[in-house]
C-alpha atoms as a PDB file:
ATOM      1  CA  UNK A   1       5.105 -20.229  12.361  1.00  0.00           C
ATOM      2  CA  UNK A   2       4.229 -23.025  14.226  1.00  0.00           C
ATOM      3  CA  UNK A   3       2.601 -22.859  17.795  1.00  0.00           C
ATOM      4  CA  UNK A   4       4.798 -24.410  20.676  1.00  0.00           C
ATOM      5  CA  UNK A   5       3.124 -26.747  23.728  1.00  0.00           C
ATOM      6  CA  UNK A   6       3.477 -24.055  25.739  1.00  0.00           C
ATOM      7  CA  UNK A   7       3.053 -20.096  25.849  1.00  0.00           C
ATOM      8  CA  UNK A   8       1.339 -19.191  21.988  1.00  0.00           C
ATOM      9  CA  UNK A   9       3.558 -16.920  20.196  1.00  0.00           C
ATOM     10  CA  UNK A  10       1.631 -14.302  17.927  1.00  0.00           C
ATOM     11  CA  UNK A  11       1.879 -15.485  14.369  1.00  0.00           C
ATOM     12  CA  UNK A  12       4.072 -13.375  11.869  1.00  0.00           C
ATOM     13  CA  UNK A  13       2.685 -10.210  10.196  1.00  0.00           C
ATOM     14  CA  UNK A  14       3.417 -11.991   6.744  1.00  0.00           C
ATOM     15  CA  UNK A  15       4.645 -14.732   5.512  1.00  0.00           C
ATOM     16  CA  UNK A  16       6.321 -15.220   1.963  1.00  0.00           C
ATOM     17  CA  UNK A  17       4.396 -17.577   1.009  1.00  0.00           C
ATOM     18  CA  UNK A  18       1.152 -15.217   1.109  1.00  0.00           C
ATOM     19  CA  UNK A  19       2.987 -13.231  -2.076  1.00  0.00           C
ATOM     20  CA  UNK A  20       4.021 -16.017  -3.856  1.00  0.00           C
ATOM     21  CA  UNK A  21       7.244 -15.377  -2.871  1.00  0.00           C
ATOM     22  CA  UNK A  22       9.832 -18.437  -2.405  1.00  0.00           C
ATOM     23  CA  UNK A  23      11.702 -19.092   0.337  1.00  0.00           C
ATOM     24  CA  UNK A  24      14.826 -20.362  -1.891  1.00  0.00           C
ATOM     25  CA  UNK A  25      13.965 -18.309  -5.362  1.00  0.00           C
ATOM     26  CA  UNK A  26      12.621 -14.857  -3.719  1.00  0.00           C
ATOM     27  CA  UNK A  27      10.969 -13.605  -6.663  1.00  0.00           C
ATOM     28  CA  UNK A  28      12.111 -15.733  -9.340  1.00  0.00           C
ATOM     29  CA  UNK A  29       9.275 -17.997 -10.363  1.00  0.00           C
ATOM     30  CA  UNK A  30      10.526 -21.694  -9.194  1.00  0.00           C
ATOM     31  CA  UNK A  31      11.063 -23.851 -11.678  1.00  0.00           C
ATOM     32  CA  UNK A  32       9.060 -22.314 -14.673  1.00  0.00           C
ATOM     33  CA  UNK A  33       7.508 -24.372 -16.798  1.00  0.00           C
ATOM     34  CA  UNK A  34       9.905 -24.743 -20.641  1.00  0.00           C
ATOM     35  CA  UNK A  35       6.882 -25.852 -22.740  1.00  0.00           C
ATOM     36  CA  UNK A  36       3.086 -25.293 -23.204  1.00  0.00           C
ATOM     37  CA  UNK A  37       0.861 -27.829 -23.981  1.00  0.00           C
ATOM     38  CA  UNK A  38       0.544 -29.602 -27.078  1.00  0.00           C
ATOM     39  CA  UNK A  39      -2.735 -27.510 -28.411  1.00  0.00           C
ATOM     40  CA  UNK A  40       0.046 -24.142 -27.915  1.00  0.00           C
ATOM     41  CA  UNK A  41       2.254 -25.904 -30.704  1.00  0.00           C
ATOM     42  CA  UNK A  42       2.197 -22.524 -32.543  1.00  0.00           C
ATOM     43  CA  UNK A  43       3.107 -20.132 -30.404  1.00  0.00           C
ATOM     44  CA  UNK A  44       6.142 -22.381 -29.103  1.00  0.00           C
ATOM     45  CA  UNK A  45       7.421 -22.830 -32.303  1.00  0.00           C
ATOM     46  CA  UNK A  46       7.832 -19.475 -33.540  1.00  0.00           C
ATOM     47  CA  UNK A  47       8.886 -17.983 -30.232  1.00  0.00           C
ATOM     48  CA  UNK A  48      11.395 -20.457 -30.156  1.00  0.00           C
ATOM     49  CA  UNK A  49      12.927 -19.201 -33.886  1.00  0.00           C
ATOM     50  CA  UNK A  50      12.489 -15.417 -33.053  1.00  0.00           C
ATOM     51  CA  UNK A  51      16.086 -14.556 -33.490  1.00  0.00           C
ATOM     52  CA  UNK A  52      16.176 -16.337 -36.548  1.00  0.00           C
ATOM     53  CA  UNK A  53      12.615 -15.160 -37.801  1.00  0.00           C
ATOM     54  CA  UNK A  54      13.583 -11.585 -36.973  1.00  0.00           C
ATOM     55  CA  UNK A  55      16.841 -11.295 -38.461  1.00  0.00           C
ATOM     56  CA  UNK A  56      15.344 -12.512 -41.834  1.00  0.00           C
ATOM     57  CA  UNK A  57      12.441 -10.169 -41.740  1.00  0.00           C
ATOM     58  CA  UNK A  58       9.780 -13.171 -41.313  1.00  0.00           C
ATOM     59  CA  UNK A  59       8.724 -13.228 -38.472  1.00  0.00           C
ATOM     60  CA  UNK A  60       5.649 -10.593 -38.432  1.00  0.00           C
ATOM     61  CA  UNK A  61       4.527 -13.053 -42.125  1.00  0.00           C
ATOM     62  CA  UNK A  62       4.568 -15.639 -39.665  1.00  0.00           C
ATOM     63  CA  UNK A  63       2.163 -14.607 -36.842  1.00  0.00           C
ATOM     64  CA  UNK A  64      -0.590 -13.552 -39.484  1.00  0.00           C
ATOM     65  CA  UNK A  65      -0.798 -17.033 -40.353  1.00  0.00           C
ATOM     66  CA  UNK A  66      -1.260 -18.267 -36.951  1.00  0.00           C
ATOM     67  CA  UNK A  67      -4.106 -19.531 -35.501  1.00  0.00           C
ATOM     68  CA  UNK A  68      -5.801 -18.018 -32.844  1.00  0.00           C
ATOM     69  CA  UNK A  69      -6.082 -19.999 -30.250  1.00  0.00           C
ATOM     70  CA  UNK A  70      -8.625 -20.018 -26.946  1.00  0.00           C
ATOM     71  CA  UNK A  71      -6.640 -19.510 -23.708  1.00  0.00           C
ATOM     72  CA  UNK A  72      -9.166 -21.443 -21.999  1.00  0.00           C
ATOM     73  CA  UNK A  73      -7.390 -24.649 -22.303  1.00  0.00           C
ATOM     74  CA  UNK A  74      -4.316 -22.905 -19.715  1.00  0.00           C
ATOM     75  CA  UNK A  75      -4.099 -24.521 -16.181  1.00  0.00           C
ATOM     76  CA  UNK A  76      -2.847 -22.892 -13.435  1.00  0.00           C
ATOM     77  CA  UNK A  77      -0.466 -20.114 -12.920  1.00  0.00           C
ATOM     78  CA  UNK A  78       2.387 -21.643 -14.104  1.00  0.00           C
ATOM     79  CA  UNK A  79       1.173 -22.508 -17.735  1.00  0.00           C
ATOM     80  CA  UNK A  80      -0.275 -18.910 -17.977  1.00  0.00           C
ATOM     81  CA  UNK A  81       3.091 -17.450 -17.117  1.00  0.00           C
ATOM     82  CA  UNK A  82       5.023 -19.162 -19.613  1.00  0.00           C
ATOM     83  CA  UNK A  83       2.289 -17.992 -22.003  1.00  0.00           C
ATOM     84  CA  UNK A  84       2.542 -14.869 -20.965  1.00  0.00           C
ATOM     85  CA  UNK A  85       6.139 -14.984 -21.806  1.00  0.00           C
ATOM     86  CA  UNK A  86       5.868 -16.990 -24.937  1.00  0.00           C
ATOM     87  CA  UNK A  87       3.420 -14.165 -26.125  1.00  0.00           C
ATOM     88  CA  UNK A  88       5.800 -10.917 -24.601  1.00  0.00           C
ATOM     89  CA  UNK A  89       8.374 -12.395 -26.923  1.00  0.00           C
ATOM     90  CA  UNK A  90       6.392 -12.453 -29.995  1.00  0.00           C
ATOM     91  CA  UNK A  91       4.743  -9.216 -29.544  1.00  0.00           C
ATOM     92  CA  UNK A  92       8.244  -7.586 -29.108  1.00  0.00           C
ATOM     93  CA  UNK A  93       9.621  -9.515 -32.281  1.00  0.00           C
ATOM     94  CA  UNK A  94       6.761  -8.144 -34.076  1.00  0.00           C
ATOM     95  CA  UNK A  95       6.724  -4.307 -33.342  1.00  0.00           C
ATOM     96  CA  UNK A  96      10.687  -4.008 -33.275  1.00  0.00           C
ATOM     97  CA  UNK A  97      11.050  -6.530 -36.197  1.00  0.00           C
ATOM     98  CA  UNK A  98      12.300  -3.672 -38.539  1.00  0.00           C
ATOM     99  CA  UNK A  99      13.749  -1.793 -35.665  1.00  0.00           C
ATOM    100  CA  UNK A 100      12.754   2.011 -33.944  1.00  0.00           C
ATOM    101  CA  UNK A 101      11.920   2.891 -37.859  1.00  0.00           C
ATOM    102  CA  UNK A 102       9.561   0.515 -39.156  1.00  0.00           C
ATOM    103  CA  UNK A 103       7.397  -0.127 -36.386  1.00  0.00           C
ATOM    104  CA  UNK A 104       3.603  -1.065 -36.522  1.00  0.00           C
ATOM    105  CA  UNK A 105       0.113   0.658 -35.447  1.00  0.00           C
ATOM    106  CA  UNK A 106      -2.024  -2.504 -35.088  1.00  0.00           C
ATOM    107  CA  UNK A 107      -0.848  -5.872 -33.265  1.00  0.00           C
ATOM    108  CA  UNK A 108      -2.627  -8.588 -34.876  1.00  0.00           C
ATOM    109  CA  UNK A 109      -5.899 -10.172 -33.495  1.00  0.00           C
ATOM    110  CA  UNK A 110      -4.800 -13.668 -33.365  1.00  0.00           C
ATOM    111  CA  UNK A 111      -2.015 -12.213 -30.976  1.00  0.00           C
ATOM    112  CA  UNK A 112      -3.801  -9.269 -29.258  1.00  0.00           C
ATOM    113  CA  UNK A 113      -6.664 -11.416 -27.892  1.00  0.00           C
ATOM    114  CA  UNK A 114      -4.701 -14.093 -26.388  1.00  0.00           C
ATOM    115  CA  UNK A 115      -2.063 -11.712 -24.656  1.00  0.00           C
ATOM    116  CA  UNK A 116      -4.761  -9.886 -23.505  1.00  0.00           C
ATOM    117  CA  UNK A 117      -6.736 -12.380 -22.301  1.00  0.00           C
ATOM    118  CA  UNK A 118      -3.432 -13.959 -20.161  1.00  0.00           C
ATOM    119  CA  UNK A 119      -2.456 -10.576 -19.221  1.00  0.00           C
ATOM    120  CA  UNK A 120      -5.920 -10.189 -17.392  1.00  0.00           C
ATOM    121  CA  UNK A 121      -5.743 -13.253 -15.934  1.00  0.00           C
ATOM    122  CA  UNK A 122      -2.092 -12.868 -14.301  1.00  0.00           C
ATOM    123  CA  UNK A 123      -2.799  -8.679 -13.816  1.00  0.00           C
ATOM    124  CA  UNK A 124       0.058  -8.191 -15.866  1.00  0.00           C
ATOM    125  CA  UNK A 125       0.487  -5.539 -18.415  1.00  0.00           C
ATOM    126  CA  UNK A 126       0.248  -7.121 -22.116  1.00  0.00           C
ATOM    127  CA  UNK A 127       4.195  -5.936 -23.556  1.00  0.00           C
ATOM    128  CA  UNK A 128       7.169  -7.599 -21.579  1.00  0.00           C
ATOM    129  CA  UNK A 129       8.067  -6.939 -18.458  1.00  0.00           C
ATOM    130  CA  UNK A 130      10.580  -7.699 -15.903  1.00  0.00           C
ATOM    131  CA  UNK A 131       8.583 -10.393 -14.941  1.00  0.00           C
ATOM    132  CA  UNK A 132       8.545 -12.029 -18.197  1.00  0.00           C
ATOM    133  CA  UNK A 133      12.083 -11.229 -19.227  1.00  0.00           C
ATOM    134  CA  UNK A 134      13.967 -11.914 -16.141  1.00  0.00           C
ATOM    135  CA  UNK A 135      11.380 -13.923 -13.128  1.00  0.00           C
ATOM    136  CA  UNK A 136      10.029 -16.269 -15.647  1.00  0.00           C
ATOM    137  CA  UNK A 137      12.440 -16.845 -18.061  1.00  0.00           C
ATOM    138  CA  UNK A 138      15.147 -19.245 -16.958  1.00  0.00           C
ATOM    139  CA  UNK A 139      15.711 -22.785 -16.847  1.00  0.00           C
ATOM    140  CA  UNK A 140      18.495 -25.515 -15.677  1.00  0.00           C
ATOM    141  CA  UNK A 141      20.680 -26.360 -18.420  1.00  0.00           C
ATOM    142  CA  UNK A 142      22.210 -29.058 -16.953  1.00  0.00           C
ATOM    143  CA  UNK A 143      22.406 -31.246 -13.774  1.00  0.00           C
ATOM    144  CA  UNK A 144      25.894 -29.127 -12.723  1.00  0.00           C
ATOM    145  CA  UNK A 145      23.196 -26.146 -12.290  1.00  0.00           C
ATOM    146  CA  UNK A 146      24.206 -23.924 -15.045  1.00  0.00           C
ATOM    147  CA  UNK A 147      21.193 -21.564 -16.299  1.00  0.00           C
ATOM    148  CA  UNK A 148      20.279 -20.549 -19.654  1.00  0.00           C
ATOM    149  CA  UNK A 149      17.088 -18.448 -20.560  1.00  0.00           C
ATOM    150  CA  UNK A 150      13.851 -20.018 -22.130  1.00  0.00           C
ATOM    151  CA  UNK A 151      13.224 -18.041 -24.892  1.00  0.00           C
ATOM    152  CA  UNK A 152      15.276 -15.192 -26.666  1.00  0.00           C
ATOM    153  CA  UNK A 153      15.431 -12.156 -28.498  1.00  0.00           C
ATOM    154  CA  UNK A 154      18.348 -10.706 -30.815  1.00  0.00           C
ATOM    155  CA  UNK A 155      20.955 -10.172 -28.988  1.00  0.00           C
ATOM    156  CA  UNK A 156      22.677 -13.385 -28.950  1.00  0.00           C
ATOM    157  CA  UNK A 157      25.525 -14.254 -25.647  1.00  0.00           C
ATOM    158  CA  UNK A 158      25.069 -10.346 -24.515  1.00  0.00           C
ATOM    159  CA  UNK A 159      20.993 -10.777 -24.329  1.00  0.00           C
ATOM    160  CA  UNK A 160      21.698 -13.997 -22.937  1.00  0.00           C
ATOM    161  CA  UNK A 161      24.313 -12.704 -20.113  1.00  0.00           C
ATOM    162  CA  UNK A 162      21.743  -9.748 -19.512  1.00  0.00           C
ATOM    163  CA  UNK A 163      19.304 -12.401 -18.236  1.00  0.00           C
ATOM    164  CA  UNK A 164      21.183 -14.218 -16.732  1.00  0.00           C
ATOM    165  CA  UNK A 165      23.161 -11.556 -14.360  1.00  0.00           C
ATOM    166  CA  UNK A 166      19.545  -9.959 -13.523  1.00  0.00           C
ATOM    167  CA  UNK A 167      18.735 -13.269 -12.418  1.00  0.00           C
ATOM    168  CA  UNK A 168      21.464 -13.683 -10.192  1.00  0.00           C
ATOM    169  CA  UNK A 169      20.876 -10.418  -8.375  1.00  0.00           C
ATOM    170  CA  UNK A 170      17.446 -11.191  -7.688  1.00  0.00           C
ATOM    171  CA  UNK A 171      18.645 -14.365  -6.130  1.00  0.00           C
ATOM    172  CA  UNK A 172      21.171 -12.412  -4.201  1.00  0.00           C
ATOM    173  CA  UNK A 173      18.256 -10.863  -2.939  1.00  0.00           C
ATOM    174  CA  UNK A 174      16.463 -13.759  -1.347  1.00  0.00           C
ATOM    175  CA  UNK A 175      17.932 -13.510   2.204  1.00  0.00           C
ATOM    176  CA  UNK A 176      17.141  -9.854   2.005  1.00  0.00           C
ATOM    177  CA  UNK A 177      13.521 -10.704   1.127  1.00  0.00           C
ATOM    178  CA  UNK A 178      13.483 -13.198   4.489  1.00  0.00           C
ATOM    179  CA  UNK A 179      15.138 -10.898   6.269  1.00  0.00           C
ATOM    180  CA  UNK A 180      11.994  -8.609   6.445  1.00  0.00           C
ATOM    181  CA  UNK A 181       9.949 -10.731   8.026  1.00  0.00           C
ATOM    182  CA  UNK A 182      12.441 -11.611  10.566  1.00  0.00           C
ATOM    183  CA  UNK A 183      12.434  -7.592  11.104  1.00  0.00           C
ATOM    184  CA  UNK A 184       8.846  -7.535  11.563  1.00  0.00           C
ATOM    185  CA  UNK A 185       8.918 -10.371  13.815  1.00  0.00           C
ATOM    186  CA  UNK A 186      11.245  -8.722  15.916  1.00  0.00           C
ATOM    187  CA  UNK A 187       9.432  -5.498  15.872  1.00  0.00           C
ATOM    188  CA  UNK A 188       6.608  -6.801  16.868  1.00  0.00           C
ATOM    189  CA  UNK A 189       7.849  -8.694  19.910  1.00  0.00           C
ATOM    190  CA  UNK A 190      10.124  -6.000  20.938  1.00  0.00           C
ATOM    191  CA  UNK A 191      13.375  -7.860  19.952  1.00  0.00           C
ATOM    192  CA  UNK A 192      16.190  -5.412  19.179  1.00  0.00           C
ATOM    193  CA  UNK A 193      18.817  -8.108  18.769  1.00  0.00           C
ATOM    194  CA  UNK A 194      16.564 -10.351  16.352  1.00  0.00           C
ATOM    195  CA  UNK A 195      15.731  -6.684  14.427  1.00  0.00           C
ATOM    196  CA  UNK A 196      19.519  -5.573  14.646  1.00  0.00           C
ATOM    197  CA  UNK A 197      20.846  -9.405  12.818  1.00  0.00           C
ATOM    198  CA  UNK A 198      17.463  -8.826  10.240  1.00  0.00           C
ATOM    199  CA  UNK A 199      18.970  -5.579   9.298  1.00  0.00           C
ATOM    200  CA  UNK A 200      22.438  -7.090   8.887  1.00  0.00           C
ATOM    201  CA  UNK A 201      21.519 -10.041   7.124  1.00  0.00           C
ATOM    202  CA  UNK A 202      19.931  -7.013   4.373  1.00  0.00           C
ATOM    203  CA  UNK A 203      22.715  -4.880   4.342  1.00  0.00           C
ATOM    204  CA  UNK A 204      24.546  -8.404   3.474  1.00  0.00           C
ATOM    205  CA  UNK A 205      21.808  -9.175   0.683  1.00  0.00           C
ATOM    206  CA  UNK A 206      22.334  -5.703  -0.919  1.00  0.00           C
ATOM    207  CA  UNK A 207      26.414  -6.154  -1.095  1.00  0.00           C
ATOM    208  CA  UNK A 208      25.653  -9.382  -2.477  1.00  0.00           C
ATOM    209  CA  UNK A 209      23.525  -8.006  -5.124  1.00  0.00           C
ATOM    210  CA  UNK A 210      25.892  -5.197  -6.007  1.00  0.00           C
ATOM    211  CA  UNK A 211      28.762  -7.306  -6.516  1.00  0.00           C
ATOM    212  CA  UNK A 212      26.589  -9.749  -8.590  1.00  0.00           C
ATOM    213  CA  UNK A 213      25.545  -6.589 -10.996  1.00  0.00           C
ATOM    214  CA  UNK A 214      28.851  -6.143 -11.589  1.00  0.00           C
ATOM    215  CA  UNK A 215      29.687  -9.367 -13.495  1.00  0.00           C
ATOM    216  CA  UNK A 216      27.098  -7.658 -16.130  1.00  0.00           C
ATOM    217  CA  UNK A 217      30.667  -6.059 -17.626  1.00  0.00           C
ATOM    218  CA  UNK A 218      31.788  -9.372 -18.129  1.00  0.00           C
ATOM    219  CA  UNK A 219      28.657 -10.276 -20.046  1.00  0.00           C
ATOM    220  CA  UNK A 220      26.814  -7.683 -21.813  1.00  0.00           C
ATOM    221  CA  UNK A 221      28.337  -6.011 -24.464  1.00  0.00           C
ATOM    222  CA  UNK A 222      27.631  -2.009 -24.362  1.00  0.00           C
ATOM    223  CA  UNK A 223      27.307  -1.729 -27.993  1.00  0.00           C
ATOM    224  CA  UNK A 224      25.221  -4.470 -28.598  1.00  0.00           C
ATOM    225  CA  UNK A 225      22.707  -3.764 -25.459  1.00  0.00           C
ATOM    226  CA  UNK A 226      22.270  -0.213 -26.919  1.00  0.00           C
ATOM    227  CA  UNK A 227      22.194  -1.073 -30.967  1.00  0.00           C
ATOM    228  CA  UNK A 228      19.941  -4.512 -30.213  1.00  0.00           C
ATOM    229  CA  UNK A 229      18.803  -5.367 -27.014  1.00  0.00           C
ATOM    230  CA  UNK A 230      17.483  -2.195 -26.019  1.00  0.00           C
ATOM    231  CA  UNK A 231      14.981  -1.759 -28.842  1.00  0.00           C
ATOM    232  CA  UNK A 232      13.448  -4.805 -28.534  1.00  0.00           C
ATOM    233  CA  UNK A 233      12.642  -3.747 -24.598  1.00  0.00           C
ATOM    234  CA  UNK A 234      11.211  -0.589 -25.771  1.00  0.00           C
ATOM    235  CA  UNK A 235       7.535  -0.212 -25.288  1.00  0.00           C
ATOM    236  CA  UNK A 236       5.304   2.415 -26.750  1.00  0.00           C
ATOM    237  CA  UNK A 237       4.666   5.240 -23.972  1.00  0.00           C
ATOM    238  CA  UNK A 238       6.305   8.234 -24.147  1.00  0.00           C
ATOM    239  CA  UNK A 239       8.181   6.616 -27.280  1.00  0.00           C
ATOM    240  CA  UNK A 240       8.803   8.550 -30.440  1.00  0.00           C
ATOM    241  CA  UNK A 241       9.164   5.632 -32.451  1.00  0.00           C
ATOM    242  CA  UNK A 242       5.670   4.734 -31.765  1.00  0.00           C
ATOM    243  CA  UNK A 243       3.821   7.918 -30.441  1.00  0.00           C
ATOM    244  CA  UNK A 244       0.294   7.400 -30.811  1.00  0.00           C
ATOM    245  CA  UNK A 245       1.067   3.541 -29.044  1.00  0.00           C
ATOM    246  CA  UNK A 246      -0.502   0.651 -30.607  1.00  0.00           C
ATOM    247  CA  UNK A 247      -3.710  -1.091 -31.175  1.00  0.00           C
ATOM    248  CA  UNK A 248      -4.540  -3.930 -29.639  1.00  0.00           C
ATOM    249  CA  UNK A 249      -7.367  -5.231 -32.454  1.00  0.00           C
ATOM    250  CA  UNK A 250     -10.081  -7.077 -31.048  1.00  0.00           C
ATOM    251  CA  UNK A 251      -9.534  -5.743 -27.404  1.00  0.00           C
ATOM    252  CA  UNK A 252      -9.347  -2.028 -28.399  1.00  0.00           C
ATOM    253  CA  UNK A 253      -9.921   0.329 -31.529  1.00  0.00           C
ATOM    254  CA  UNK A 254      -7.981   2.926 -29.750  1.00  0.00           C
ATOM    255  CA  UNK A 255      -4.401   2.386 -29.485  1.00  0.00           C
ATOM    256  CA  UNK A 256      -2.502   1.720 -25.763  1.00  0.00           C
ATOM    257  CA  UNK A 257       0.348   2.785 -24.031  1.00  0.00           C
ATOM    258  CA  UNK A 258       3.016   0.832 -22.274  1.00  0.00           C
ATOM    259  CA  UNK A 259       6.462   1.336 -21.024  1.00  0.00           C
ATOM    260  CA  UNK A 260       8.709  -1.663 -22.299  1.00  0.00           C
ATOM    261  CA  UNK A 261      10.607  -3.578 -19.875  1.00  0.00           C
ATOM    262  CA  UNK A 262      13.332  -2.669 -17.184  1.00  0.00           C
ATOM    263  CA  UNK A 263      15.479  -4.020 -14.387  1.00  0.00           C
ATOM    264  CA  UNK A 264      14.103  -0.895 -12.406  1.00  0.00           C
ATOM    265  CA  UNK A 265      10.570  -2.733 -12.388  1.00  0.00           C
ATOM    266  CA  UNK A 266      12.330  -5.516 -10.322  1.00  0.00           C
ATOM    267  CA  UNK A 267      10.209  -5.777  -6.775  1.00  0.00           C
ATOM    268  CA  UNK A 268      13.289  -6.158  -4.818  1.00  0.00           C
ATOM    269  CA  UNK A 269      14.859  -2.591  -3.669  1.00  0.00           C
ATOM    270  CA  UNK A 270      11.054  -1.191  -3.957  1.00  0.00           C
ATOM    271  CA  UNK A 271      10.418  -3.632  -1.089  1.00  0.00           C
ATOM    272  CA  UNK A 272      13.465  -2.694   0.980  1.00  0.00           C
ATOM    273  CA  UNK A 273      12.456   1.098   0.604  1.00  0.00           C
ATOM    274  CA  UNK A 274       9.435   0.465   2.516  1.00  0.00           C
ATOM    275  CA  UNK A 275      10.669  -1.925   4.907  1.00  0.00           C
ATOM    276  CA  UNK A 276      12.881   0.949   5.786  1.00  0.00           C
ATOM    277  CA  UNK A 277      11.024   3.890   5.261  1.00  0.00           C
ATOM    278  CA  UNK A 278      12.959   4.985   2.257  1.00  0.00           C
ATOM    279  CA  UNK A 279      11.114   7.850   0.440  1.00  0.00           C
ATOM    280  CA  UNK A 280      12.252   9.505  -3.017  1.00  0.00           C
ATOM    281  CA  UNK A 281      11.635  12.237  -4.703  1.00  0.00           C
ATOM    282  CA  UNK A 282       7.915  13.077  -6.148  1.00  0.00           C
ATOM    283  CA  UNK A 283       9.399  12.025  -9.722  1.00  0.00           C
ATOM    284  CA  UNK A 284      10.104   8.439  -8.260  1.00  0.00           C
ATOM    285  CA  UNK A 285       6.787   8.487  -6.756  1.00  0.00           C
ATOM    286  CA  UNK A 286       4.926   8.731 -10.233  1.00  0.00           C
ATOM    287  CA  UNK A 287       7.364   6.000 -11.253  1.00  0.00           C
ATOM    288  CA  UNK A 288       6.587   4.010  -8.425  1.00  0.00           C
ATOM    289  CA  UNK A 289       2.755   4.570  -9.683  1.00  0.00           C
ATOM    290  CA  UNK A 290       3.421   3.630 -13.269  1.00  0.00           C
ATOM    291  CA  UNK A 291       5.473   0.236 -11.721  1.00  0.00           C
ATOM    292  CA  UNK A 292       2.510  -0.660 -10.167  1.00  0.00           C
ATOM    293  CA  UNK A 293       1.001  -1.451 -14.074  1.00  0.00           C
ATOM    294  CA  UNK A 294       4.162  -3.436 -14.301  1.00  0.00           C
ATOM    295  CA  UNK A 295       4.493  -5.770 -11.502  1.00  0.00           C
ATOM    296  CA  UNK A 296       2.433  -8.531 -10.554  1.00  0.00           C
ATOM    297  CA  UNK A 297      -0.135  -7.887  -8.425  1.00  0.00           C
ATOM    298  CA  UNK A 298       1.134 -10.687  -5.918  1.00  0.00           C
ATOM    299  CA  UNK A 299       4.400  -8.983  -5.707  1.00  0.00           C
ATOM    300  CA  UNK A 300       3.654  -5.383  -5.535  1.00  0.00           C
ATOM    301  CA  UNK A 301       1.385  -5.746  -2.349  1.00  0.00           C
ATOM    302  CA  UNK A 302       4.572  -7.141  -0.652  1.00  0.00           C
ATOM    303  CA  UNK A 303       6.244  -3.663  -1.021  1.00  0.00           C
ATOM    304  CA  UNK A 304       3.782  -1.688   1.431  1.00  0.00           C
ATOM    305  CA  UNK A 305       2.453  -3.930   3.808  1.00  0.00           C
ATOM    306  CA  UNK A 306       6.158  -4.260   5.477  1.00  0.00           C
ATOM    307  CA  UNK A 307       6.029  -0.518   6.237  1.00  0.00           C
ATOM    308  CA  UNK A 308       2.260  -0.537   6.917  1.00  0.00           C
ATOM    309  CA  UNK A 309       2.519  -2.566   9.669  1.00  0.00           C
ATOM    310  CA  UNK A 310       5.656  -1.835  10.822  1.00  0.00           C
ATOM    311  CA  UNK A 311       4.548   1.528  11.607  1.00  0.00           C
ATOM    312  CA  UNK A 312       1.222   0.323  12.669  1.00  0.00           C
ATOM    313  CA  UNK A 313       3.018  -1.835  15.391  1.00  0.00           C
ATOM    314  CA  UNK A 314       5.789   1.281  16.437  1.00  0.00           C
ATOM    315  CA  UNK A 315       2.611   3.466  17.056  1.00  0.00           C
ATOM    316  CA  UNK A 316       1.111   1.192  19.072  1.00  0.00           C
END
């Protein structure tokens, strides 16, 4: 906020910007990058034949003979996201390939190292993620503003629709997102009718994003999100498929654990909980903890400094 000629209003407690939050997308990554550079030939090219590598059993052939490659040569956030997309993707393809009952102990070097190294880099988790699957993985089609996803899974138009519909709540989300600081604004400066149209303009963002979820019937296909899509979300905690988790070679010699991806790891309603003091039970708490592993780091801090400082300001 911008200081006036006259009286100096005290600045706002946050701004979006300081999350990497934007003021049109919310937490949708603007405009994500659709290609790597030139040198990251190889891992573009298969992830952009998974469903077709996967569905005739080559695609795991395939990543042993590619090269490793340094992930020095990434610049800037943007380029490591659609990496660490690119690389979500393959490592998916490759431990689901055969499906829940031919699954894998080791992930290959030549992948491991790389997705580890990005992962570190962007404080992501290395297995896919809401952030990967939904946040960074859309693109315009077209100049009439239709969407389409980046890169896909099998799954085919319900996959596709699954996106896409997650997208769309998260961007039915964005005036909810500005809406906090408004709140905290008004809080601060002891503004009840700024605070009461903050709170209305987020009980407008949440109707918003209900009646966008909804459209996910008209999409997603029940049969095909449980048979297909599911599996290749799956991660390998708490997973019988893959019990003793998987080896990351060169990183680890003992295998990890990961949960696979989810719409619940979305930042979105976590934030409004604290803006409004929402607490669940001690079950959701330990969720909450392991979401933390899940969500960039950016993002997450978002979701308790709202009720930090809201509180801070109604005690003082």
């Amino acid at each position: 906020m911008e200081a006036g000629h006259g009286t100096e209003e005290p600045p706002l407690p946050l701004e979006l910007s300081r999350f990497q939050i934007s003021e049109e997308f919310g937490f949708l990554l603007p405009d994500p990058l659709t290609e790597l550079p030139a040198p990251f030939g190889p891992w573009m090219e298969i992830a952009q034949e998974l469903p077709q590598l996967i569905a005739s059993h080559q695609l795991r052939s395939r990543v042993h003979q590619m090269p490793q490659l340094s992930t020095q040569h990434l610049r800037g956030h943007e380029e490591l996201h659609l990496a660490h997309l690119v690389l979500s993707f393959i490592t998916m393809g490759y431990v689901w390939q055969e499906g829940e009952e031919g699954t894998v102990q080791v992930l290959p070097r030549n992948l491991a190292v790389p997705y580890w190294e990005v992962s570190e880099a962007l404080g992501l988790p290395p297995i896919l993620s809401h952030a990967d699957f939904v946040l960074a993985n859309w693109r315009r089609k077209d100049p009439k503003g239709n969407l389409d996803t980046i890169i896909k899974l099998p799954g085919g138009e319900s996959l596709r629709g699954f996106i896409l519909v997650t997208l769309l709540v998260e961007k039915a989300a964005v005036p909810g997102i500005k809406a906090i600081t408004r709140a905290l604004g008004a809080i601060l400066q002891h503004d009840e009718e700024t605070l009461h149209s903050a709170l209305e303009e987020l009980a407008g963002a949440i109707e918003a994003m209900g009646e966008a979820l909804r459209r996910m019937h008209d999409y997603v296909d029940p049969a095909v999100f449980y048979a297909v899509i599911r599996i290749f979300l799956s991660g390998w905690k708490d997973n019988p498929a893959m019990p003793d988790g998987l080896i990351y070679e060169g990183v680890s010699e003992e295998p990890m654990a990961y949960s696979g991806g989810s719409a619940a790891q979305s930042t979105v309603l976590h934030a409004f909980d604290e803006l409004l003091g929402i607490h669940h039970s001690e079950h959701s708490t330990e969720q909450k903890k392991l979401l933390r592993l899940l969500v960039p780091p950016a993002l997450w801090s978002l979701q308790y400094t709202p009720a930090g400082e809201l509180q801070a300001s109604m005690e003082s």
